[in-house]
PDB file of N, CA and C in Angstrom:
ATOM      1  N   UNK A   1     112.492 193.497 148.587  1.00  0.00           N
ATOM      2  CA  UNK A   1     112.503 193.102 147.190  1.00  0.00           C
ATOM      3  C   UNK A   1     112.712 191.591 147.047  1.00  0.00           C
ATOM      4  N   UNK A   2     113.929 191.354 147.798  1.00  0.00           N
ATOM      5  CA  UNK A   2     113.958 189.687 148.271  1.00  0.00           C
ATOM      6  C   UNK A   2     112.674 188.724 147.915  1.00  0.00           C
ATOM      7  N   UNK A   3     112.033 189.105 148.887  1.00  0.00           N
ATOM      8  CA  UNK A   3     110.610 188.453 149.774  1.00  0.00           C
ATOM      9  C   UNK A   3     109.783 188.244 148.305  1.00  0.00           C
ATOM     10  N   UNK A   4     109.663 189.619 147.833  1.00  0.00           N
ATOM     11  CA  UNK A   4     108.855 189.551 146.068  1.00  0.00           C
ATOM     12  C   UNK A   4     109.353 188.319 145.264  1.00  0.00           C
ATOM     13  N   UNK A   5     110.423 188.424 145.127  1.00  0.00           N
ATOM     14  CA  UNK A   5     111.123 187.297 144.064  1.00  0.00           C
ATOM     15  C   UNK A   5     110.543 186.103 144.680  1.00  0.00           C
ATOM     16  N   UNK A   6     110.733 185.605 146.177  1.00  0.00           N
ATOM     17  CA  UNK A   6     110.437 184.330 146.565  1.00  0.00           C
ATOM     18  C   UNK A   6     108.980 183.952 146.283  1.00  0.00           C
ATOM     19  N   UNK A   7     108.093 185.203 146.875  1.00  0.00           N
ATOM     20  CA  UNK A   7     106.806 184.749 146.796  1.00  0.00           C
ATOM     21  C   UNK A   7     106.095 184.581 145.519  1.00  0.00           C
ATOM     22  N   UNK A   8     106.291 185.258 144.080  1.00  0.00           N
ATOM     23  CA  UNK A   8     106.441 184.918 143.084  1.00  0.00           C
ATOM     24  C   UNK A   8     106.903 183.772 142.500  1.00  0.00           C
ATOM     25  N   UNK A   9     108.256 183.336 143.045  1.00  0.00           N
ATOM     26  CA  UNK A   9     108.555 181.643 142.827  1.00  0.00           C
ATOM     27  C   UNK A   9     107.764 180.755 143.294  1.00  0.00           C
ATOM     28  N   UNK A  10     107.102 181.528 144.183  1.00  0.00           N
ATOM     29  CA  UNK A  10     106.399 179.884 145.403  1.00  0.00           C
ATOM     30  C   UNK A  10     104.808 179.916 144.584  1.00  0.00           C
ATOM     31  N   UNK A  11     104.506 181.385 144.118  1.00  0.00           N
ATOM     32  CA  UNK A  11     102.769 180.997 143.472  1.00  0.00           C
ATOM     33  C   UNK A  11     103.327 180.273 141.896  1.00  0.00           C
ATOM     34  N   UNK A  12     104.287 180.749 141.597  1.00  0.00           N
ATOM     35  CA  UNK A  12     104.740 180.311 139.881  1.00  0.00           C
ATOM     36  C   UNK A  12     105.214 178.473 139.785  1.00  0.00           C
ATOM     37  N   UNK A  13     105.141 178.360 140.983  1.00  0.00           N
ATOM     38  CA  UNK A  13     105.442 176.932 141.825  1.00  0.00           C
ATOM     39  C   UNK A  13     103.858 176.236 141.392  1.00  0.00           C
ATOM     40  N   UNK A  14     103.694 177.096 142.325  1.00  0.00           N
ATOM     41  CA  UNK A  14     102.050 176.406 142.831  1.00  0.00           C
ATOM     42  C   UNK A  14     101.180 176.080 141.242  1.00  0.00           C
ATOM     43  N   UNK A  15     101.167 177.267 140.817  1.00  0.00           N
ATOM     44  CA  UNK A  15     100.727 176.814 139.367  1.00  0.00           C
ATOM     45  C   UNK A  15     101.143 176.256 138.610  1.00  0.00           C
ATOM     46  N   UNK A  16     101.998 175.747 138.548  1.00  0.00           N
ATOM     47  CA  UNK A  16     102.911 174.727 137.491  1.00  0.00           C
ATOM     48  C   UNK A  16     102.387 173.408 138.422  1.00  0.00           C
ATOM     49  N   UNK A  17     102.420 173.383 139.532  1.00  0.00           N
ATOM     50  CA  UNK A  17     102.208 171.967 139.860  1.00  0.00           C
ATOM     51  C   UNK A  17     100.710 171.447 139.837  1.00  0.00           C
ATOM     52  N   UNK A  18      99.679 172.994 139.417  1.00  0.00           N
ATOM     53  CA  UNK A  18      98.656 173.177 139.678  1.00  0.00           C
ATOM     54  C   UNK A  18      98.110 172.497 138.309  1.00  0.00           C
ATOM     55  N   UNK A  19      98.482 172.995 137.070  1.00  0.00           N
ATOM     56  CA  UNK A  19      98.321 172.684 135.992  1.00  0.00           C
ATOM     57  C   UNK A  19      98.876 171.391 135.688  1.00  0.00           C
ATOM     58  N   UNK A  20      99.452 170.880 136.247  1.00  0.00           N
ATOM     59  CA  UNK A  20     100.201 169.274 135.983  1.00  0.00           C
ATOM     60  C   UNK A  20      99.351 168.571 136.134  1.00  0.00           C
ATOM     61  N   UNK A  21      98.468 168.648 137.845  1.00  0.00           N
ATOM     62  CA  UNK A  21      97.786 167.864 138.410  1.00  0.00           C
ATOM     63  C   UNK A  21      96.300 167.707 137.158  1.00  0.00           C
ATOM     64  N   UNK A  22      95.885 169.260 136.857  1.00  0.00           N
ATOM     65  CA  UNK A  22      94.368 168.913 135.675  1.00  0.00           C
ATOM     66  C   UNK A  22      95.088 168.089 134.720  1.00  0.00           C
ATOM     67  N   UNK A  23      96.334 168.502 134.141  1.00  0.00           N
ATOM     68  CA  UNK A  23      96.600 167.621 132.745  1.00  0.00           C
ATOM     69  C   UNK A  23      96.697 166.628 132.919  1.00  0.00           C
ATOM     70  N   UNK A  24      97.125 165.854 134.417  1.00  0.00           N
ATOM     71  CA  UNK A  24      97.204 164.552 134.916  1.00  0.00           C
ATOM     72  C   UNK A  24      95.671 164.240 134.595  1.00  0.00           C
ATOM     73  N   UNK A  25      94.546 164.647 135.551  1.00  0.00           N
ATOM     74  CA  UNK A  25      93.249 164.316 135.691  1.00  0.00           C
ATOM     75  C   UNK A  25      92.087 164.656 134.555  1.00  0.00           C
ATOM     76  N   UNK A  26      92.697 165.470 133.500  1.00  0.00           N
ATOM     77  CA  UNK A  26      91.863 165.171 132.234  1.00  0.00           C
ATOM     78  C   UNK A  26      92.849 164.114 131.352  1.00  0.00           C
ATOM     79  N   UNK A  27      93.989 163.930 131.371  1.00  0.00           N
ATOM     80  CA  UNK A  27      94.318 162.641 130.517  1.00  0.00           C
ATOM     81  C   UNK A  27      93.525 161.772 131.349  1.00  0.00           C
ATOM     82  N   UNK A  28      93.539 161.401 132.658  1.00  0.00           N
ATOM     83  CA  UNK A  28      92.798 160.071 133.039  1.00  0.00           C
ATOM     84  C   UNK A  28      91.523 160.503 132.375  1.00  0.00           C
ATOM     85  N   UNK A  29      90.881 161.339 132.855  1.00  0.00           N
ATOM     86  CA  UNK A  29      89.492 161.268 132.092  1.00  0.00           C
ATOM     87  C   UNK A  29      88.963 160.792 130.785  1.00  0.00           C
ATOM     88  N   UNK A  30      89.974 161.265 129.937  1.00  0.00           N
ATOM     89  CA  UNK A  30      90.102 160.850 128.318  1.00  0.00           C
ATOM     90  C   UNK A  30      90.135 159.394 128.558  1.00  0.00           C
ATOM     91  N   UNK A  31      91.101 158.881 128.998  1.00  0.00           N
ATOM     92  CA  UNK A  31      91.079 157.244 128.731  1.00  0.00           C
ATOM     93  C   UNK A  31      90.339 156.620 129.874  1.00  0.00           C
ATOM     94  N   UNK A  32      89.187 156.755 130.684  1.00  0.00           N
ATOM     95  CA  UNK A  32      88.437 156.587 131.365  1.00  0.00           C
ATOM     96  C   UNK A  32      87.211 156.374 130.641  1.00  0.00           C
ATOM     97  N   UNK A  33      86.618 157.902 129.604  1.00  0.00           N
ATOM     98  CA  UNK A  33      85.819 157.826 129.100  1.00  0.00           C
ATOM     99  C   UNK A  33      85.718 157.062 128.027  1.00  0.00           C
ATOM    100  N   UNK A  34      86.787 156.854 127.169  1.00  0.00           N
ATOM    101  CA  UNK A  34      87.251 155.978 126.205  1.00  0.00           C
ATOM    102  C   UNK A  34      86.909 154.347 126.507  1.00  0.00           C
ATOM    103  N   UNK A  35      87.288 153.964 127.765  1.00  0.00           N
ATOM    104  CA  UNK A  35      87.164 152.702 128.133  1.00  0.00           C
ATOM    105  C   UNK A  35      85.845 152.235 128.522  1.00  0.00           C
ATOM    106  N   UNK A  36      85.340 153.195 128.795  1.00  0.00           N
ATOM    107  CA  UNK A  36      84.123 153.367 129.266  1.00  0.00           C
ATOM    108  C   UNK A  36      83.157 153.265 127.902  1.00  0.00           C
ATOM    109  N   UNK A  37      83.166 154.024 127.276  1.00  0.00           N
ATOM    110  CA  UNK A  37      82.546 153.751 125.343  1.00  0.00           C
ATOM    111  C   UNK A  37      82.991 152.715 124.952  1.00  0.00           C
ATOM    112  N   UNK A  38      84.234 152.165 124.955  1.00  0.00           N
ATOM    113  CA  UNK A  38      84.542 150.795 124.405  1.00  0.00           C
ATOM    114  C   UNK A  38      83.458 149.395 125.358  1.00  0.00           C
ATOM    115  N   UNK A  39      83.028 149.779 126.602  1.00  0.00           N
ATOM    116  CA  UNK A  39      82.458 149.228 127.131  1.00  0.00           C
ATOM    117  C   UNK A  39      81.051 149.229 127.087  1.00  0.00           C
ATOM    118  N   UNK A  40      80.226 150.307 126.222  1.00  0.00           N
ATOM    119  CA  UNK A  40      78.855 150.248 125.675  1.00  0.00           C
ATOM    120  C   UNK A  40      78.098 151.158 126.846  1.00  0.00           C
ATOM    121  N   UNK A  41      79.127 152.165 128.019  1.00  0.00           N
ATOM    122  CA  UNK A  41      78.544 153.075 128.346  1.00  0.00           C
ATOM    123  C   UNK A  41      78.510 154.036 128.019  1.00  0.00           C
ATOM    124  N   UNK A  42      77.148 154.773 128.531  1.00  0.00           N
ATOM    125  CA  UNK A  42      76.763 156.230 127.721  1.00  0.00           C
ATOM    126  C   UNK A  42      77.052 156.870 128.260  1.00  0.00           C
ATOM    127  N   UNK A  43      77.388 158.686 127.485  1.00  0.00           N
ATOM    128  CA  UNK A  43      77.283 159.525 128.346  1.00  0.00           C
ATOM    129  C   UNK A  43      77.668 160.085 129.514  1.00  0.00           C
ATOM    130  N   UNK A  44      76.168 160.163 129.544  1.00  0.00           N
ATOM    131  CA  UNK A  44      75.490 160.657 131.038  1.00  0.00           C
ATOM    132  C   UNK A  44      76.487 159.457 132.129  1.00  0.00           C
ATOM    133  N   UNK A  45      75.635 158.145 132.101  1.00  0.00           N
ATOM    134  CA  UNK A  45      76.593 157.690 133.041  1.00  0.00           C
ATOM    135  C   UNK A  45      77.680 157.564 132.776  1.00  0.00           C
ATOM    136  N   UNK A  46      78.742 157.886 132.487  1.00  0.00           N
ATOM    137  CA  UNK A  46      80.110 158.024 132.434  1.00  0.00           C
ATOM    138  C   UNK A  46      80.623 159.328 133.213  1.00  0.00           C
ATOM    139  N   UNK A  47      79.688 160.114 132.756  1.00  0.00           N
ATOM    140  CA  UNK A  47      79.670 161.641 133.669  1.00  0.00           C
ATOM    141  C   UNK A  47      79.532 161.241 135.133  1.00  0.00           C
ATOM    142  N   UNK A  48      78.204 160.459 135.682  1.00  0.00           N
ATOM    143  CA  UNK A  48      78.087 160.489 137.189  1.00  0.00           C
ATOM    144  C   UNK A  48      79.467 159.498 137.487  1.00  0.00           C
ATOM    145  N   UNK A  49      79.793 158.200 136.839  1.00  0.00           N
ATOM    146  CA  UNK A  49      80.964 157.353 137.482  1.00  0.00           C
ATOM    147  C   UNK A  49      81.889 158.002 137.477  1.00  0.00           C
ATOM    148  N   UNK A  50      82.620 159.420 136.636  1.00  0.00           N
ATOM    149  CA  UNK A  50      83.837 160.128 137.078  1.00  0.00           C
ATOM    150  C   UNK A  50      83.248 161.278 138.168  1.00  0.00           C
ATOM    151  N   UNK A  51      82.433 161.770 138.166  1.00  0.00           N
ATOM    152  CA  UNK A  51      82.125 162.768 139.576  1.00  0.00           C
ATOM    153  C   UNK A  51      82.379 161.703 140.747  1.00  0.00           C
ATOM    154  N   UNK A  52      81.919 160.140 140.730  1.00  0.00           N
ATOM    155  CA  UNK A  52      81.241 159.842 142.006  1.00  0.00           C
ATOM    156  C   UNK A  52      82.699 159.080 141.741  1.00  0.00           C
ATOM    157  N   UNK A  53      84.065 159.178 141.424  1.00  0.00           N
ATOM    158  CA  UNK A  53      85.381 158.827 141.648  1.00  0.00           C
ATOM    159  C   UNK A  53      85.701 159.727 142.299  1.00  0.00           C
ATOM    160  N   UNK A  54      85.531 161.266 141.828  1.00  0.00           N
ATOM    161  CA  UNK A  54      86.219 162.726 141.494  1.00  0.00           C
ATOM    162  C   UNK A  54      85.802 163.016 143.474  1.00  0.00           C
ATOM    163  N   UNK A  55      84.393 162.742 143.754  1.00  0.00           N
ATOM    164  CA  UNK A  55      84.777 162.734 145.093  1.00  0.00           C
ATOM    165  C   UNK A  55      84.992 161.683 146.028  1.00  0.00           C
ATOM    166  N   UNK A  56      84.830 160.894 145.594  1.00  0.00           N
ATOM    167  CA  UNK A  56      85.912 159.631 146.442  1.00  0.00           C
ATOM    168  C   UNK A  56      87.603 159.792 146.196  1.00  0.00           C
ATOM    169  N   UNK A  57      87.977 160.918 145.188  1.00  0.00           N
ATOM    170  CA  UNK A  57      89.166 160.810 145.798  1.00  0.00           C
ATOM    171  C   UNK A  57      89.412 162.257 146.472  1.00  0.00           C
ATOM    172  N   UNK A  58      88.324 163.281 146.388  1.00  0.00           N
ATOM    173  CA  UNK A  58      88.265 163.938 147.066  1.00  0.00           C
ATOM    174  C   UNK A  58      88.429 164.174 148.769  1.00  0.00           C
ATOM    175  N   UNK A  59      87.288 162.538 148.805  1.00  0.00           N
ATOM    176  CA  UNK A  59      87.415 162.412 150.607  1.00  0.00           C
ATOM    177  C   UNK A  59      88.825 161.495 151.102  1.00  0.00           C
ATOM    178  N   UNK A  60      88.842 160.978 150.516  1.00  0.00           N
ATOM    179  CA  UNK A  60      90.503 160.129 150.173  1.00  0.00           C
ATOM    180  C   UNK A  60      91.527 161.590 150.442  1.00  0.00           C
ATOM    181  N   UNK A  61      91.331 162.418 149.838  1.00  0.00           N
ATOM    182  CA  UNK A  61      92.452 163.709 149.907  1.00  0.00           C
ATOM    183  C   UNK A  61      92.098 164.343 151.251  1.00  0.00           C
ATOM    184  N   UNK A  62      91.101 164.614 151.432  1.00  0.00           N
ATOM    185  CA  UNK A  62      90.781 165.188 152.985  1.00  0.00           C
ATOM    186  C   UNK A  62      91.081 164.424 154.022  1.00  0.00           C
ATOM    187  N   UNK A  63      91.331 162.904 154.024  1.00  0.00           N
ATOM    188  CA  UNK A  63      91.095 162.460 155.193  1.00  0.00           C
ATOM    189  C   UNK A  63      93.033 161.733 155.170  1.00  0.00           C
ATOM    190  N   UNK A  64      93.889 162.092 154.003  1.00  0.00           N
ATOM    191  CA  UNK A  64      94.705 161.906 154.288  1.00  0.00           C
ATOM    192  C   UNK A  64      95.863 163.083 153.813  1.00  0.00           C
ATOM    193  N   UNK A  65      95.527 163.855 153.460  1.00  0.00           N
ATOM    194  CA  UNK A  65      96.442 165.225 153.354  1.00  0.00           C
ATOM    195  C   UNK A  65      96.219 166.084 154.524  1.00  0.00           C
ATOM    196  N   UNK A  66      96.974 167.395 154.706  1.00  0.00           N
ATOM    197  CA  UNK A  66      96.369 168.266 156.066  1.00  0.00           C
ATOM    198  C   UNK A  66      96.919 169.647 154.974  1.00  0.00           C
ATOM    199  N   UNK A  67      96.410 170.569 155.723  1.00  0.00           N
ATOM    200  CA  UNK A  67      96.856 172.111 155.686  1.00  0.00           C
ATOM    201  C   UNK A  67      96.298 172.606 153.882  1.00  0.00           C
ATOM    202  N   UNK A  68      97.768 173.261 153.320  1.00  0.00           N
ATOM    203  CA  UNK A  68      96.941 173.903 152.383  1.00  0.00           C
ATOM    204  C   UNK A  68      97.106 172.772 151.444  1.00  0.00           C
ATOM    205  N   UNK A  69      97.956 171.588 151.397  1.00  0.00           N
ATOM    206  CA  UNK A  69      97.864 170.821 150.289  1.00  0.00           C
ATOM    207  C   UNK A  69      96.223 170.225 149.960  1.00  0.00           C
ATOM    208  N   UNK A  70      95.711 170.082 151.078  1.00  0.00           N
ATOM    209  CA  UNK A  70      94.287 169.459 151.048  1.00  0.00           C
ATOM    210  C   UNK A  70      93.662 170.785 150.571  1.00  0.00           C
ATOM    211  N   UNK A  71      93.816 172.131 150.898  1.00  0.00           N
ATOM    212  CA  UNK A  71      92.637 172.747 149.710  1.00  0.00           C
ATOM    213  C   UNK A  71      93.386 172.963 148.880  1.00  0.00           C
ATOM    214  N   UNK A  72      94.439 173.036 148.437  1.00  0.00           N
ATOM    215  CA  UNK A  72      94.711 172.946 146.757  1.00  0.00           C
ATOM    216  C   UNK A  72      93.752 171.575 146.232  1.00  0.00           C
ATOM    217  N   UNK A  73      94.213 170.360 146.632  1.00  0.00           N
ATOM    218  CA  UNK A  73      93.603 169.309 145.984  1.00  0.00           C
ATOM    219  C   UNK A  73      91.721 169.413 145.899  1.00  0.00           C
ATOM    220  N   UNK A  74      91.525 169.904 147.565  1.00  0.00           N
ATOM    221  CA  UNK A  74      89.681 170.311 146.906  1.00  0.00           C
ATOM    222  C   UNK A  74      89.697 171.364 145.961  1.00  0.00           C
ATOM    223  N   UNK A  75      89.956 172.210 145.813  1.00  0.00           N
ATOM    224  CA  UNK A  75      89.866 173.142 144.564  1.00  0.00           C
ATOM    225  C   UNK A  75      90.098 172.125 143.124  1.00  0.00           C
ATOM    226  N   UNK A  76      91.302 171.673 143.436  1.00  0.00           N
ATOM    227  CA  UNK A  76      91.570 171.031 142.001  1.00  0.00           C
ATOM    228  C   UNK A  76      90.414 169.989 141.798  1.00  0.00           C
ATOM    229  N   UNK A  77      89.778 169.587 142.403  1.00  0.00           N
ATOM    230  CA  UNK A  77      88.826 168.374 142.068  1.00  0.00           C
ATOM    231  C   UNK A  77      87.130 169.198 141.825  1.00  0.00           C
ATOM    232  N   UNK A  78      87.363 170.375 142.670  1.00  0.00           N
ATOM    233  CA  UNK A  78      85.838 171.014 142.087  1.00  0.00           C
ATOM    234  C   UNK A  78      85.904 171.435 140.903  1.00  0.00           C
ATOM    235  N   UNK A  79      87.079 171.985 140.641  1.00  0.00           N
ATOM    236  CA  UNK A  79      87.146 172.862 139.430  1.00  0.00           C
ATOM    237  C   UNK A  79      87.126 171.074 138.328  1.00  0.00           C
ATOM    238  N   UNK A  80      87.739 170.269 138.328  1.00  0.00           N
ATOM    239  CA  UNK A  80      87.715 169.043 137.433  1.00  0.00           C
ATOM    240  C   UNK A  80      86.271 168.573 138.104  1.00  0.00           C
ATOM    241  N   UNK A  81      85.427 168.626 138.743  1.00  0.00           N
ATOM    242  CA  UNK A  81      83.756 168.687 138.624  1.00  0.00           C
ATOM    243  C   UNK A  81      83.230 169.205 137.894  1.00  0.00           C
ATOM    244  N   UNK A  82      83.876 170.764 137.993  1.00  0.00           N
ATOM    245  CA  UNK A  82      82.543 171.769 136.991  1.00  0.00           C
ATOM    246  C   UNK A  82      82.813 171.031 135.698  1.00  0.00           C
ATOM    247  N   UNK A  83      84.309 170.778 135.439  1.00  0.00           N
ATOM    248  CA  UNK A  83      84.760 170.779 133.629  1.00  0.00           C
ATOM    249  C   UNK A  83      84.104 169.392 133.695  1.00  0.00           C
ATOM    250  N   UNK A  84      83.767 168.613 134.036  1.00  0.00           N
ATOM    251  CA  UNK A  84      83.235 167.116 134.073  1.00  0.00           C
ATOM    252  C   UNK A  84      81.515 167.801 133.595  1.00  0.00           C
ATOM    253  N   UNK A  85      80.787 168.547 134.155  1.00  0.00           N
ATOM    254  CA  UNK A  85      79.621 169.110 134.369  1.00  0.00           C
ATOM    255  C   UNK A  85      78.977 169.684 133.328  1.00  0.00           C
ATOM    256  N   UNK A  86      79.733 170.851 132.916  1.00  0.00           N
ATOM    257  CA  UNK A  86      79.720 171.487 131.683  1.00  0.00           C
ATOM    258  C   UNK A  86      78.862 171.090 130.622  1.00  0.00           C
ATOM    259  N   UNK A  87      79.503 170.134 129.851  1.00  0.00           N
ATOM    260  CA  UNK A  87      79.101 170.163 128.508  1.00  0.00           C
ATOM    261  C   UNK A  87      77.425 168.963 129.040  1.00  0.00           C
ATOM    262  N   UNK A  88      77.276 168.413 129.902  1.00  0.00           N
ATOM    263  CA  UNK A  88      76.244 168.306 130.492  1.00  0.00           C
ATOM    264  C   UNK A  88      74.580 168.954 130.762  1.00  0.00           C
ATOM    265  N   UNK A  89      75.575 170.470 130.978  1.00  0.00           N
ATOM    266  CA  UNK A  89      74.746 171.495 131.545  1.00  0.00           C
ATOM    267  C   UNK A  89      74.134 172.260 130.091  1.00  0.00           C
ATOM    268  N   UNK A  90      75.331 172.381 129.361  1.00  0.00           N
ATOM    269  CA  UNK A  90      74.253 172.921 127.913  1.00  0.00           C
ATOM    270  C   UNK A  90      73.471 172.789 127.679  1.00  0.00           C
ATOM    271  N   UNK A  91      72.563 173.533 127.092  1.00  0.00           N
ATOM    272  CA  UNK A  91      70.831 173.397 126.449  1.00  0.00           C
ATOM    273  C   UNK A  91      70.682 173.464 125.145  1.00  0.00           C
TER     274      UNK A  91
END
């Protein structure tokens, strides 16, 4: 019963720190894109300059994290790809 309680703390962990990290990386986005419109870019390219950050700090995370922190952080950066992607992809 022990073991339950812990492993429950450690995923209720994981997601709290999980959700910090997007609210971290869509506030940057907001004032990224913002600065970016104040600067007379469009769009579209504003979309490719945060993907083509989103995996530069992707390989930045792989080549200096190890174990599961490095796929938490690739997950967290695909999943902040798709939401980057999205409203893109509409028709």
């Amino acid at each position: 019963m022990e073991w339950h309680r812990l492993v429950a703390s450690f995923l209720a962990f994981v997601a709290a720190l999980a959700a910090l990290l997007l609210a971290a990386m869509a506030t940057a986005d907001e004032w990224v894109r913002r600065v970016l419109t104040a600067l007379g870019v469009g769009y579209p390219v504003q979309t490719i300059i945060l993907i083509l950050v989103a995996v530069l700090v992707l390989l930045a995370a792989l080549r200096l994290m190890g174990g599961l922190v490095r796929v938490l952080i690739v997950v967290l950066i695909v999943l902040f790809a798709i939401h980057l992607l999205l409203p893109t992809l509409r028709v």
